[in-house]
C-alpha atoms as a PDB file:
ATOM      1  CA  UNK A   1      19.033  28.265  -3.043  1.00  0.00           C
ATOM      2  CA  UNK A   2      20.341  24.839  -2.681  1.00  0.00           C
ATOM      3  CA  UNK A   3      17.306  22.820  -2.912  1.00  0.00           C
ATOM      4  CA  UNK A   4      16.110  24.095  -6.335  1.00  0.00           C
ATOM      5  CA  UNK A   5      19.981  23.459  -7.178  1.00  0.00           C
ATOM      6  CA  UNK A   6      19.468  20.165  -5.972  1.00  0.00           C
ATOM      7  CA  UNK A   7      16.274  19.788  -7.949  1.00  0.00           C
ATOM      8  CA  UNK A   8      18.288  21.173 -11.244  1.00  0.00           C
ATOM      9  CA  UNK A   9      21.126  18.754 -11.189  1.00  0.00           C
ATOM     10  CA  UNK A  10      19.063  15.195 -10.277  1.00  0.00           C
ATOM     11  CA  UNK A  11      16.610  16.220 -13.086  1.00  0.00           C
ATOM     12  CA  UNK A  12      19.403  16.578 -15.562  1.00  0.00           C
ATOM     13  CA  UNK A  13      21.299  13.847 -15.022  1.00  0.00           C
ATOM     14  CA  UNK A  14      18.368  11.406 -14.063  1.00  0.00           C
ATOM     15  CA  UNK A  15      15.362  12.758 -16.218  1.00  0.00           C
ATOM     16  CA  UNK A  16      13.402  11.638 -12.977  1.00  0.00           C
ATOM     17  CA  UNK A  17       9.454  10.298 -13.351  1.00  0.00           C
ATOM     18  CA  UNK A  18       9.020  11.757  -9.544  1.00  0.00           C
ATOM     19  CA  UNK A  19      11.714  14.137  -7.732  1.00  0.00           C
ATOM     20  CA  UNK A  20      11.166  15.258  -4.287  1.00  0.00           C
ATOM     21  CA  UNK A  21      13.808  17.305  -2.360  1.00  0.00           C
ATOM     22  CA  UNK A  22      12.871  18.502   1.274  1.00  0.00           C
ATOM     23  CA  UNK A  23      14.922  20.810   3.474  1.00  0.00           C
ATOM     24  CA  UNK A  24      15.212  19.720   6.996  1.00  0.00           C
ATOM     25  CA  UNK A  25      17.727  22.014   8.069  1.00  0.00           C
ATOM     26  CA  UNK A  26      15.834  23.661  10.056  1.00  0.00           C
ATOM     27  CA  UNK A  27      14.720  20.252  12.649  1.00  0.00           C
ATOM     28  CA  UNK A  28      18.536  20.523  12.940  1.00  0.00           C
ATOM     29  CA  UNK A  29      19.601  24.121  14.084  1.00  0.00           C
ATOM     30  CA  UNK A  30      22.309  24.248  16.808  1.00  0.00           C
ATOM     31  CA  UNK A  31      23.464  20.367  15.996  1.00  0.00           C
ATOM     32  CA  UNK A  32      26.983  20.031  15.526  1.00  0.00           C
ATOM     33  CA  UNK A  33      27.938  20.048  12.303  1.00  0.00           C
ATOM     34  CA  UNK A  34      24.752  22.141  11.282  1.00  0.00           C
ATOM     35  CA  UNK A  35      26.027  25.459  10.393  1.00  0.00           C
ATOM     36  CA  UNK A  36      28.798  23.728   7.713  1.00  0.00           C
ATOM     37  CA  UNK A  37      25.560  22.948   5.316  1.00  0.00           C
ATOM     38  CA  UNK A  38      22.172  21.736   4.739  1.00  0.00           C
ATOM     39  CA  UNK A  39      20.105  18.478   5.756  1.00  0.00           C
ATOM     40  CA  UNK A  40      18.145  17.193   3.152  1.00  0.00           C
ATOM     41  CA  UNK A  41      15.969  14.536   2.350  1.00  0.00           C
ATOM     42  CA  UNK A  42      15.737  13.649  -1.853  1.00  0.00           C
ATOM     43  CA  UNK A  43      12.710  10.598  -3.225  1.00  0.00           C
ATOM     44  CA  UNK A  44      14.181   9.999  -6.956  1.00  0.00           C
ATOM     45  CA  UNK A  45      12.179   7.415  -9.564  1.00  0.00           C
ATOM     46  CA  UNK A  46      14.254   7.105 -12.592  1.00  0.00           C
ATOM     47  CA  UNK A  47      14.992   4.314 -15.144  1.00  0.00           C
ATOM     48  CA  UNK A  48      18.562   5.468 -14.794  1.00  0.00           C
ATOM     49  CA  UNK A  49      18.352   2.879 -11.648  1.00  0.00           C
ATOM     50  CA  UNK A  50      16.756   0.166 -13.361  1.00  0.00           C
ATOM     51  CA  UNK A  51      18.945  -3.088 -12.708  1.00  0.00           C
ATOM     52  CA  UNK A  52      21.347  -1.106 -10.267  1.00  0.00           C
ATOM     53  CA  UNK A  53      22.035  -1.976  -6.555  1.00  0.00           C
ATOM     54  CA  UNK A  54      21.043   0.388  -3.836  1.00  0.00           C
ATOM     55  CA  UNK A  55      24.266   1.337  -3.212  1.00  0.00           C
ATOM     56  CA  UNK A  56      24.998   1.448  -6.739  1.00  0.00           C
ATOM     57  CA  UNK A  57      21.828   4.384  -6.964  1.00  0.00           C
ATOM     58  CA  UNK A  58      22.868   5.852  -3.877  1.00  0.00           C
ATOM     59  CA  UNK A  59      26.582   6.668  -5.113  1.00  0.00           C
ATOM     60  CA  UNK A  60      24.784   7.827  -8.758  1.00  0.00           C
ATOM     61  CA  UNK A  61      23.059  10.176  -6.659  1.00  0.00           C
ATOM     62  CA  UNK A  62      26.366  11.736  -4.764  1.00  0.00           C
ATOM     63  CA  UNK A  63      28.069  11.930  -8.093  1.00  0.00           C
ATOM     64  CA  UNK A  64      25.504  14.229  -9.693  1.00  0.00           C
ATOM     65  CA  UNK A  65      25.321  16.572  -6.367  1.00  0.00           C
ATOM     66  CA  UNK A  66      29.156  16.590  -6.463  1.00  0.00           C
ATOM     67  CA  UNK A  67      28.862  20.663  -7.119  1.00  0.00           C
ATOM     68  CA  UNK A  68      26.980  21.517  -4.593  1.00  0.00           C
ATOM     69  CA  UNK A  69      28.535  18.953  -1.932  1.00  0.00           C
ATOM     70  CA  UNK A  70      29.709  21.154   0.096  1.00  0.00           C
ATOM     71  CA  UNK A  71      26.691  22.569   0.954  1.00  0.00           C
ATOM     72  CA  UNK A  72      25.312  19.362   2.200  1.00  0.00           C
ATOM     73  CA  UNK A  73      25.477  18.281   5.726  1.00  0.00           C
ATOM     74  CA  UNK A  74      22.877  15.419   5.955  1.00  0.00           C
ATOM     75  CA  UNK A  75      21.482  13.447   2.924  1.00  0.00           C
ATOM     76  CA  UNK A  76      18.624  10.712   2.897  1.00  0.00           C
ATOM     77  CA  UNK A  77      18.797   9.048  -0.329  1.00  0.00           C
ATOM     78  CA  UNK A  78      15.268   6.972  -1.435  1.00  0.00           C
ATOM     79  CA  UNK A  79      15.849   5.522  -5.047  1.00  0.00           C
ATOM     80  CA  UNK A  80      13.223   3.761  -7.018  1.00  0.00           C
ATOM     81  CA  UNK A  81      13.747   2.571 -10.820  1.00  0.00           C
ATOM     82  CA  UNK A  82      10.641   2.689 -12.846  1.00  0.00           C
END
């Protein structure tokens, strides 16, 4: 399952205080684009983003779901340092 793979590779590389991950592929069935992967919606709090832009966290986040991009369609990124 992708979520729980999701879940496995933010904890590791971010050792998060909260983690949420929440499939919403299923508000999105028959959208184009729907059936080449998943819509998700991840809430991280880490000290890994202590001191780092937003789009500095954001592109953290993308970089540790690199393995399993390709089963992402949709991604809403909310980042909060500790």
């Amino acid at each position: 399952m992708i979520k729980a793979k999701i879940e496995q590779l933010l904890t590791g590389a971010f050792k998060p205080v909260f983690l949420q991950v929440v499939d919403e592929s299923h508000k999105h069935a028959g959208h184009a684009g729907a059936s080449q992967g998943g819509h998700y919606q991840v809430t991280i709090v880490s000290k890994s983003f202590e001191g780092k832009k937003p789009l500095e966290s954001h592109r953290m986040v993308y970089q540790a779901l690199e393995p399993v991009k390709s089963s992402i369609h949709a991604l809403a990124i909310k980042v909060r340092a500790v």
